[in-house]
PDB file of N, CA and C in Angstrom:
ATOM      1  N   UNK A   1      74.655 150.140  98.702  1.00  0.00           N
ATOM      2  CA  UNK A   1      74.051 148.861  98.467  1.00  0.00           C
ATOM      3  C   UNK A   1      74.546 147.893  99.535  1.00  0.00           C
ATOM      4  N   UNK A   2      73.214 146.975 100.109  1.00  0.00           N
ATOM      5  CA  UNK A   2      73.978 146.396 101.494  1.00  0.00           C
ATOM      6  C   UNK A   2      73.522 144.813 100.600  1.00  0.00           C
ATOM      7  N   UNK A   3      74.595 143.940 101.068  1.00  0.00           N
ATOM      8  CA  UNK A   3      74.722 142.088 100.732  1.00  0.00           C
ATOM      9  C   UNK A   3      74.668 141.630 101.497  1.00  0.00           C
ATOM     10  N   UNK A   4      73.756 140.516 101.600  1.00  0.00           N
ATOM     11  CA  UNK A   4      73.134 139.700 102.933  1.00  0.00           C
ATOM     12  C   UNK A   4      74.539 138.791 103.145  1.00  0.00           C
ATOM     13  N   UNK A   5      75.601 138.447 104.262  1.00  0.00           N
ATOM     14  CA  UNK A   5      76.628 137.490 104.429  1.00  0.00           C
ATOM     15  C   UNK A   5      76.220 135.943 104.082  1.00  0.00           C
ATOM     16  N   UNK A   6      75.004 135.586 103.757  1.00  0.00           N
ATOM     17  CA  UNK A   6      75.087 134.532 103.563  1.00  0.00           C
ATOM     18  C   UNK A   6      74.330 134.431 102.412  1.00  0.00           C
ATOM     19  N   UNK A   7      74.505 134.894 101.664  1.00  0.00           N
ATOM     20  CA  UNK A   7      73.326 135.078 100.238  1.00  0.00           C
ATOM     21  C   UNK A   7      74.543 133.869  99.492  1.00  0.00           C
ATOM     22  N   UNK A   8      73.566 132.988  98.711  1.00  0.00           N
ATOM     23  CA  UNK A   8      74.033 131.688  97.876  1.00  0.00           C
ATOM     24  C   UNK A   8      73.817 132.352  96.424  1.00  0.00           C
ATOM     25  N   UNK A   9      74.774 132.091  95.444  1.00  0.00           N
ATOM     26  CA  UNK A   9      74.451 131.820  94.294  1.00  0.00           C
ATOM     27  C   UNK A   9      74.224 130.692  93.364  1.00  0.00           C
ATOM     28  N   UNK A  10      73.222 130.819  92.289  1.00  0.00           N
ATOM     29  CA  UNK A  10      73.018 129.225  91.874  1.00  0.00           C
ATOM     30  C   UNK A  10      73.309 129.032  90.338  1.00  0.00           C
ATOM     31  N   UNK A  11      74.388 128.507  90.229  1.00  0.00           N
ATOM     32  CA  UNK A  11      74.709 128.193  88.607  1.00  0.00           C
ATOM     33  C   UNK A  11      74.191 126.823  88.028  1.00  0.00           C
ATOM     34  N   UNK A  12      73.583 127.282  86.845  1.00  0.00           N
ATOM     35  CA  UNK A  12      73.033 126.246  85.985  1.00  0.00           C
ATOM     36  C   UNK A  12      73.590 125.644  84.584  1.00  0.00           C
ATOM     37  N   UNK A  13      75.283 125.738  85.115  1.00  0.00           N
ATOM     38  CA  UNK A  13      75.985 125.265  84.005  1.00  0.00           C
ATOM     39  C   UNK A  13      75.826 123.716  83.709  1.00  0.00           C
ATOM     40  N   UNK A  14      75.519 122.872  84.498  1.00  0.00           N
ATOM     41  CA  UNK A  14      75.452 121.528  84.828  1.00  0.00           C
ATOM     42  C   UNK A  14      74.025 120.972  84.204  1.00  0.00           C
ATOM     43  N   UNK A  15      73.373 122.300  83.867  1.00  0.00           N
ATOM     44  CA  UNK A  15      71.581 121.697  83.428  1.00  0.00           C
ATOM     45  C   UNK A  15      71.698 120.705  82.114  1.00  0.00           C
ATOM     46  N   UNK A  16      70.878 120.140  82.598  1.00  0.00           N
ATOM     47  CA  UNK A  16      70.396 118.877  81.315  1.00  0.00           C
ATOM     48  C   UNK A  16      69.410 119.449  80.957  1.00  0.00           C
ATOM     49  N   UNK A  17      68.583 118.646  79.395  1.00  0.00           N
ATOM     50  CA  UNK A  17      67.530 118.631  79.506  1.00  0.00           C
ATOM     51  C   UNK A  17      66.639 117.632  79.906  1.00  0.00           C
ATOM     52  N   UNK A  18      65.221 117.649  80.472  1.00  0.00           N
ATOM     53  CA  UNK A  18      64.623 116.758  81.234  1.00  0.00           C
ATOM     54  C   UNK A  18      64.350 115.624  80.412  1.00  0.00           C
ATOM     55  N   UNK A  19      63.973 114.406  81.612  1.00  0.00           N
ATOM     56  CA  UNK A  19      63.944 113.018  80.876  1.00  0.00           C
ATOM     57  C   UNK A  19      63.222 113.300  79.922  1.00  0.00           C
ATOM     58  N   UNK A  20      62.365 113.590  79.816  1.00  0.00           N
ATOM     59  CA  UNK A  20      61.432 113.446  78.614  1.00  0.00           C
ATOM     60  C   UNK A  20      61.935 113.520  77.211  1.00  0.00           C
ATOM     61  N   UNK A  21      62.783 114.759  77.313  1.00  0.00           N
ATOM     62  CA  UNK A  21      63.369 115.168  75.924  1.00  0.00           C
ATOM     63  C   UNK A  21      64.448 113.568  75.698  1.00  0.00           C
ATOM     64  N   UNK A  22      64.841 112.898  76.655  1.00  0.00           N
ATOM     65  CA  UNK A  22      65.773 111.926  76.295  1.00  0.00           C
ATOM     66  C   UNK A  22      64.900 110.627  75.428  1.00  0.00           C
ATOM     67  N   UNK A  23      64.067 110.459  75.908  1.00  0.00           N
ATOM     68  CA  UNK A  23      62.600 109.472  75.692  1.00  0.00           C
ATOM     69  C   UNK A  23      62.077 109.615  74.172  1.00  0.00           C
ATOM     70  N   UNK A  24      61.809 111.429  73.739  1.00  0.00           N
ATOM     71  CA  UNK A  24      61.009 111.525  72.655  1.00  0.00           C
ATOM     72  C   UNK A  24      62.517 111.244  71.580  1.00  0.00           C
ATOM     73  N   UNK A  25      64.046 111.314  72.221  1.00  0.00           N
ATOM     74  CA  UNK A  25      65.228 110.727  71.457  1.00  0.00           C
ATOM     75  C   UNK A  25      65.161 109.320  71.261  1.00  0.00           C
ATOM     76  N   UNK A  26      64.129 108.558  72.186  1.00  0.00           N
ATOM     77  CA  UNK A  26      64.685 106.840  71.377  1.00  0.00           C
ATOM     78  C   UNK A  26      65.133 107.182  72.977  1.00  0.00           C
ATOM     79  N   UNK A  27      66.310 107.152  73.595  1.00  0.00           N
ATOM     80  CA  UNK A  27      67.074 106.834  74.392  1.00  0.00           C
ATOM     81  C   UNK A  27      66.634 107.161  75.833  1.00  0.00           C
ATOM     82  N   UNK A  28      65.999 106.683  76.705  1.00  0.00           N
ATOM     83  CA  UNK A  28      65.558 106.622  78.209  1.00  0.00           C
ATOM     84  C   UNK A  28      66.770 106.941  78.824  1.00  0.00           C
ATOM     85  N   UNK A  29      66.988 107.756  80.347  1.00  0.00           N
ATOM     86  CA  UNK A  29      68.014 107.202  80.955  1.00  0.00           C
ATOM     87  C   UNK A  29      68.436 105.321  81.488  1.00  0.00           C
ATOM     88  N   UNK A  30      69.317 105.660  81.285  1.00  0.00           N
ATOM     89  CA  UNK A  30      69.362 104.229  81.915  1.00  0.00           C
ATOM     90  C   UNK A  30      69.619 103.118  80.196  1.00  0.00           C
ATOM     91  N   UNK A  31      69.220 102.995  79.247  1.00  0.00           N
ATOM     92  CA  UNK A  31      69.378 102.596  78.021  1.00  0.00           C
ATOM     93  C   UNK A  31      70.602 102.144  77.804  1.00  0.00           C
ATOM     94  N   UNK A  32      71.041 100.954  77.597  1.00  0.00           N
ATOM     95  CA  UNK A  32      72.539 101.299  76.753  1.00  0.00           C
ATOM     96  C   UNK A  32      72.452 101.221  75.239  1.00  0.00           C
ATOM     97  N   UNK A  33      73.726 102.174  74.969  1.00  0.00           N
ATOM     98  CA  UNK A  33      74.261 102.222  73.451  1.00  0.00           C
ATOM     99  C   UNK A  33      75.676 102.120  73.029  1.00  0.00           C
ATOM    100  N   UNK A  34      75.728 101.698  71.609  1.00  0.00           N
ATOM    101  CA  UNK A  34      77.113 101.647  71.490  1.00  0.00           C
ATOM    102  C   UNK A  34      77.469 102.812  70.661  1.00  0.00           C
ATOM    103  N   UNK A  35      78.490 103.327  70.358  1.00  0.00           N
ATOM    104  CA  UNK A  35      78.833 104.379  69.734  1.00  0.00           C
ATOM    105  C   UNK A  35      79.384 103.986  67.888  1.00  0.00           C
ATOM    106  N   UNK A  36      78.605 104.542  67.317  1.00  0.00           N
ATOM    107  CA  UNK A  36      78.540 104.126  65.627  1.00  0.00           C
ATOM    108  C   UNK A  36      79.907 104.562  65.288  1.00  0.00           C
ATOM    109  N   UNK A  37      80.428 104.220  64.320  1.00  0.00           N
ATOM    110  CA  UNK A  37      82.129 104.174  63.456  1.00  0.00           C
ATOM    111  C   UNK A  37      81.699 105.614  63.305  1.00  0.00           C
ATOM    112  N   UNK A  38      81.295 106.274  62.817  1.00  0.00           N
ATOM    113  CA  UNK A  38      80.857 107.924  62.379  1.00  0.00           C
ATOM    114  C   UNK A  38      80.855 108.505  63.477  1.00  0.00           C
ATOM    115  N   UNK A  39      81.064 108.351  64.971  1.00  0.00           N
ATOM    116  CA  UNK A  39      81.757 108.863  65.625  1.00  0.00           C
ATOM    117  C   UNK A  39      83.289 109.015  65.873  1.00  0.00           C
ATOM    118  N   UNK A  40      84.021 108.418  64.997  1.00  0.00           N
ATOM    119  CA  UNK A  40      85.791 108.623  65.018  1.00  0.00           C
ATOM    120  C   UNK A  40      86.464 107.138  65.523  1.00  0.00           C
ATOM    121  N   UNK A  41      87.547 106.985  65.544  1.00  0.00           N
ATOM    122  CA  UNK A  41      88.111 105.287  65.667  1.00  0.00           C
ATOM    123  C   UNK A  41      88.638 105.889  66.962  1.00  0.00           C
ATOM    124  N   UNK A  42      88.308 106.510  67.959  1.00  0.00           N
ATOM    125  CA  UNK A  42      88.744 106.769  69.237  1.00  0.00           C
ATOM    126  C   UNK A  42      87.608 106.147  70.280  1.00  0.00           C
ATOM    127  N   UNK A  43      86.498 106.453  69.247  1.00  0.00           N
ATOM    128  CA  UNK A  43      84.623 106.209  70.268  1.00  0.00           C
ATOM    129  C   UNK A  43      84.326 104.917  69.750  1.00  0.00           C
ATOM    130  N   UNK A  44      84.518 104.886  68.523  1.00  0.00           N
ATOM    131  CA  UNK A  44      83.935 103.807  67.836  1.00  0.00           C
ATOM    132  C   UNK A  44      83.848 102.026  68.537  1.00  0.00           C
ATOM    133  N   UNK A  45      82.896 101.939  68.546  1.00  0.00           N
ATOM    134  CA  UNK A  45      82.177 100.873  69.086  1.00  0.00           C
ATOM    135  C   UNK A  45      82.249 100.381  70.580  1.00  0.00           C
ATOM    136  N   UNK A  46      82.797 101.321  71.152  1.00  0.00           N
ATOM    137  CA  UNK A  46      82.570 101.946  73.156  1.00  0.00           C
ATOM    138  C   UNK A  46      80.953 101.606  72.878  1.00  0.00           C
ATOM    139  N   UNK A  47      81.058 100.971  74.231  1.00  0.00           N
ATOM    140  CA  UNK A  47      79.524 100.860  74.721  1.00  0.00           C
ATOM    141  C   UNK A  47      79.275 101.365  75.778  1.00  0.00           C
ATOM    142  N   UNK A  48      78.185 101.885  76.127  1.00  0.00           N
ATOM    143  CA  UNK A  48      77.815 102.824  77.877  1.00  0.00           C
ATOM    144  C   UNK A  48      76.264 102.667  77.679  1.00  0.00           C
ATOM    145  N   UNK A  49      76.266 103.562  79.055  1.00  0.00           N
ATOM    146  CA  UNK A  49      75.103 103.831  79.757  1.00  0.00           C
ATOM    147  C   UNK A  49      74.691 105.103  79.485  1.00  0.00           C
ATOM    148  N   UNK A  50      73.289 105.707  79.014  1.00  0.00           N
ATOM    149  CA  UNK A  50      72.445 106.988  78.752  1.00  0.00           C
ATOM    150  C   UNK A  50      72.089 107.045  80.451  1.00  0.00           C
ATOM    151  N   UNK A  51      72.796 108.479  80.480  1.00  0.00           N
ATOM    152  CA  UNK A  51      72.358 109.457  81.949  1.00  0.00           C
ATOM    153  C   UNK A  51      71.080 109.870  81.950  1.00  0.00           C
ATOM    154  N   UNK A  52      71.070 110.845  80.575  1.00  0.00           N
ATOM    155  CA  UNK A  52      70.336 111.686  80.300  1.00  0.00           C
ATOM    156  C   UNK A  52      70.532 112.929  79.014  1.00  0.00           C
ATOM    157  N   UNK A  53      69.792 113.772  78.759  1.00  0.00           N
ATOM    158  CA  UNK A  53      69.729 114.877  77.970  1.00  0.00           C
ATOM    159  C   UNK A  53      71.164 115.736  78.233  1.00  0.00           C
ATOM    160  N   UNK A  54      71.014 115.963  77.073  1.00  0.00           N
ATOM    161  CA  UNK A  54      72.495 116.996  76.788  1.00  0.00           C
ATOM    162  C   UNK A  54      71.994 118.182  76.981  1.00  0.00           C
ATOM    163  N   UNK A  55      72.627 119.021  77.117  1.00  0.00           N
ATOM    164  CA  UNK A  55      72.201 120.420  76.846  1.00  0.00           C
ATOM    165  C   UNK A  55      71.555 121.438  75.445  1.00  0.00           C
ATOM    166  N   UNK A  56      72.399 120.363  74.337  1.00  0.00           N
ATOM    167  CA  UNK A  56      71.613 120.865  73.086  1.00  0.00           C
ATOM    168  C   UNK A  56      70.696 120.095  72.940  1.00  0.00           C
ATOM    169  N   UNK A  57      70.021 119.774  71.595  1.00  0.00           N
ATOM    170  CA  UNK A  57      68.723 119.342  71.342  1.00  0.00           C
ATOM    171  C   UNK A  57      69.247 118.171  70.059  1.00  0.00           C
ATOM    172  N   UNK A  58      68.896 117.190  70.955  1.00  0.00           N
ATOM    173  CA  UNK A  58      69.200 116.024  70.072  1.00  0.00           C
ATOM    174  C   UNK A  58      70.704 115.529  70.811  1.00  0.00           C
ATOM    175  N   UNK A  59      71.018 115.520  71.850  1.00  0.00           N
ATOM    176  CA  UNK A  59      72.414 115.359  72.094  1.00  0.00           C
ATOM    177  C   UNK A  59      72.227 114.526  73.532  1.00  0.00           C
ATOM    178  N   UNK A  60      73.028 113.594  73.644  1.00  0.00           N
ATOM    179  CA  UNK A  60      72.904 112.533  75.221  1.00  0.00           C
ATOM    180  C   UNK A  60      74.056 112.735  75.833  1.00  0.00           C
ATOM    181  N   UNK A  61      74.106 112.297  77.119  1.00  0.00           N
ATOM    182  CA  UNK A  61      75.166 112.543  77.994  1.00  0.00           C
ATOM    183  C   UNK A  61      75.281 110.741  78.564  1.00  0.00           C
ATOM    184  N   UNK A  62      76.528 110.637  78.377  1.00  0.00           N
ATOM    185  CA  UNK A  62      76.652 108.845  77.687  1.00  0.00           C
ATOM    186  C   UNK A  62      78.023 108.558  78.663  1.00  0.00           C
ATOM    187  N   UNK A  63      77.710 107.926  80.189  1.00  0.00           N
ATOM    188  CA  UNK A  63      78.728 107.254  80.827  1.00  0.00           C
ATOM    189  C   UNK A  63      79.295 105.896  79.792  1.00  0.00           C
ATOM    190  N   UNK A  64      80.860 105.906  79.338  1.00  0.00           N
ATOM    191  CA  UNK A  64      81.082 104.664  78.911  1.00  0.00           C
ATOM    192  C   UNK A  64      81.212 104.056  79.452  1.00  0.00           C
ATOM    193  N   UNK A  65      81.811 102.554  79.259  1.00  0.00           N
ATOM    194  CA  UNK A  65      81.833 101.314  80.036  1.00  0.00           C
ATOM    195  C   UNK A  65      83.410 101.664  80.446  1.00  0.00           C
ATOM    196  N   UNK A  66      83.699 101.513  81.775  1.00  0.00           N
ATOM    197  CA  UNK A  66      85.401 102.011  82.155  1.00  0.00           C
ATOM    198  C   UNK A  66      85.622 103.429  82.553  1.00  0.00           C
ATOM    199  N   UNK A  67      84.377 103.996  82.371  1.00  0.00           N
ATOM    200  CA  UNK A  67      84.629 105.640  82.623  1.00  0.00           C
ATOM    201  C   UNK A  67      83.852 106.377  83.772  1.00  0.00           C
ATOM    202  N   UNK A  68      84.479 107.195  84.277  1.00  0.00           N
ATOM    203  CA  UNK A  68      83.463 107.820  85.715  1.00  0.00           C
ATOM    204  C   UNK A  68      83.153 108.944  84.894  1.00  0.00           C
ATOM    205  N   UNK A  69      83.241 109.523  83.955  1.00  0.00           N
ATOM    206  CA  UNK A  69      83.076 110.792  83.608  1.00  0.00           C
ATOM    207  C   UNK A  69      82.129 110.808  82.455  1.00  0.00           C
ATOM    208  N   UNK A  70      80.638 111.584  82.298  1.00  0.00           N
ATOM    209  CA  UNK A  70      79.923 111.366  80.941  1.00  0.00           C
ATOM    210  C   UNK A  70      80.497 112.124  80.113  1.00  0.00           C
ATOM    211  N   UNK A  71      80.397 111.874  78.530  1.00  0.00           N
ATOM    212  CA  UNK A  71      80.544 112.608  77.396  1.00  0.00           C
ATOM    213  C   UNK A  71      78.949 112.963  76.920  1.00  0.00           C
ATOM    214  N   UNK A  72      79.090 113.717  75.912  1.00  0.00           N
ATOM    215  CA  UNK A  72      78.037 114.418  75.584  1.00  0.00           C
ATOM    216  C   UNK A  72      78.413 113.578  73.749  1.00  0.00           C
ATOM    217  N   UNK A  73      76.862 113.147  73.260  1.00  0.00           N
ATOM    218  CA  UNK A  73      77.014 112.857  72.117  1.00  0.00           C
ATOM    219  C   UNK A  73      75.981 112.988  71.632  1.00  0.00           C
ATOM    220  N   UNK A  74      75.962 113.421  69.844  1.00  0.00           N
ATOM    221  CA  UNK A  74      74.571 113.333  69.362  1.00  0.00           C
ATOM    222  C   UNK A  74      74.024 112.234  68.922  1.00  0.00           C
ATOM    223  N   UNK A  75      72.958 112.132  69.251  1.00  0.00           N
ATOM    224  CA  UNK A  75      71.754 110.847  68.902  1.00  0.00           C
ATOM    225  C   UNK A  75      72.464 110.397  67.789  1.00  0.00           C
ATOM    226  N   UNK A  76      72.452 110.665  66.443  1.00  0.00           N
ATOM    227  CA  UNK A  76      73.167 110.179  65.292  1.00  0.00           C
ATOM    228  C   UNK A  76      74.465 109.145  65.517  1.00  0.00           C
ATOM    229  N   UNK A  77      75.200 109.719  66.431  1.00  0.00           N
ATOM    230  CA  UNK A  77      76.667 109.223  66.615  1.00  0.00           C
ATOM    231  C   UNK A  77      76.080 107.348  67.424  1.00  0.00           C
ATOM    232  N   UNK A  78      75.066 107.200  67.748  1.00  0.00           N
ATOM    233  CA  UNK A  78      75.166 106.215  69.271  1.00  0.00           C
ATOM    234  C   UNK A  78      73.538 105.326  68.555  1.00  0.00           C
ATOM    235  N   UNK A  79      73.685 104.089  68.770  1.00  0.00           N
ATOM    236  CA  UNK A  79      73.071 103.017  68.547  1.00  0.00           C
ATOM    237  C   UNK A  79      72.624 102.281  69.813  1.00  0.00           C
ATOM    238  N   UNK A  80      71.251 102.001  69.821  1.00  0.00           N
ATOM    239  CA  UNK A  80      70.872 101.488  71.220  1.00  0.00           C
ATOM    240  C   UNK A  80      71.461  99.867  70.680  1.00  0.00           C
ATOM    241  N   UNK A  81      71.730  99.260  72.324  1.00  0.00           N
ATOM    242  CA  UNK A  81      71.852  97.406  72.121  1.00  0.00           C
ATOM    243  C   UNK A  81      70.852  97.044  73.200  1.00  0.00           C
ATOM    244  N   UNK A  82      70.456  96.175  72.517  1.00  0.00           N
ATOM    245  CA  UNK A  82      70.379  94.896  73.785  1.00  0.00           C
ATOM    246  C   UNK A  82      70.708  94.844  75.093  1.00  0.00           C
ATOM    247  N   UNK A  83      69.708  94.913  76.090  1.00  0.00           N
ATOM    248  CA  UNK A  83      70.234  94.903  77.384  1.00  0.00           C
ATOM    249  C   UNK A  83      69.703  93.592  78.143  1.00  0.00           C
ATOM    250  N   UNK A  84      69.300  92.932  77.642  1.00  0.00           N
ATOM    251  CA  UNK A  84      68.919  91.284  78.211  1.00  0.00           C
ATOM    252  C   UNK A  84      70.380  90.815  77.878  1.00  0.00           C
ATOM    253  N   UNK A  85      70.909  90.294  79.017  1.00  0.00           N
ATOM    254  CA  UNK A  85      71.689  89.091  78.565  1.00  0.00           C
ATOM    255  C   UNK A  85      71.519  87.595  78.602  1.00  0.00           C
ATOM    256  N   UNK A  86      70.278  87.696  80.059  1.00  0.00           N
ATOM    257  CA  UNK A  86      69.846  86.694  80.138  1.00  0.00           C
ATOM    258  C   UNK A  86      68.324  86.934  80.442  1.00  0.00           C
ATOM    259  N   UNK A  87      67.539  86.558  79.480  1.00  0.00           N
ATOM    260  CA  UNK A  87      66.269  87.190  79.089  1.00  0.00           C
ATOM    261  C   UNK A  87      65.592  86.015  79.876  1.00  0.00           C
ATOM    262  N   UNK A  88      64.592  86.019  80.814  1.00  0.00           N
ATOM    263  CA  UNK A  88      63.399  85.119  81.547  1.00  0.00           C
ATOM    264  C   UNK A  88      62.738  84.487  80.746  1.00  0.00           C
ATOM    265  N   UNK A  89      62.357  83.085  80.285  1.00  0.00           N
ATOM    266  CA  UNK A  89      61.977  82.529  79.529  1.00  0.00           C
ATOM    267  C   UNK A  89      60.296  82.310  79.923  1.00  0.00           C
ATOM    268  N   UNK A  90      59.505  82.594  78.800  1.00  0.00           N
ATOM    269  CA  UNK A  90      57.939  82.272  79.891  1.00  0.00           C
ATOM    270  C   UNK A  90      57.855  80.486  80.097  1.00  0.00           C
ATOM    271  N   UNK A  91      56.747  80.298  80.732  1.00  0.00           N
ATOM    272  CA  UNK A  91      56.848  78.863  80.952  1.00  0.00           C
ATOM    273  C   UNK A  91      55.589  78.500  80.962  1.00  0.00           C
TER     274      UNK A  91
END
């Protein structure tokens, strides 16, 4: 058996699922949420930014506020807020 010297392999440990599945969750990328008390008094009431789809079904991948690194959480655990702080008034 002969192996090409430059043959790449491609791992798909890193896969999300696509925006869409984040969307038909309530949660867009880009969305913020805060994290509900029924996630533990460690998460509880952390607020972040929605990346995107988790790998399971029903689950987000949730940069917090202070953090470079996403966690993975289920929809249940995380509450969308308010992202106007200063909302354009019509005139």
């Amino acid at each position: 058996m002969k192996f090409a010297a430059s043959s790449t392999v491609s791992f798909t440990a890193g896969k999300v699922m696509p925006e869409s599945a984040c969307t038909n969750l309530g949660f867009p990328p880009g969305s913020r949420v805060q994290v509900k008390p029924e996630a533990g008094t460690r998460l509880s009431g952390k607020t972040g930014r929605v990346i995107g789809g988790g790998f399971y079904p029903r689950s987000l991948r949730v940069v917090l506020d202070g953090s470079k690194v996403p966690i993975t959480l289920h929809v249940n655990y995380v509450a969308a807020i308010d992202d106007d702080i200063d909302p354009v008034k019509p005139d």
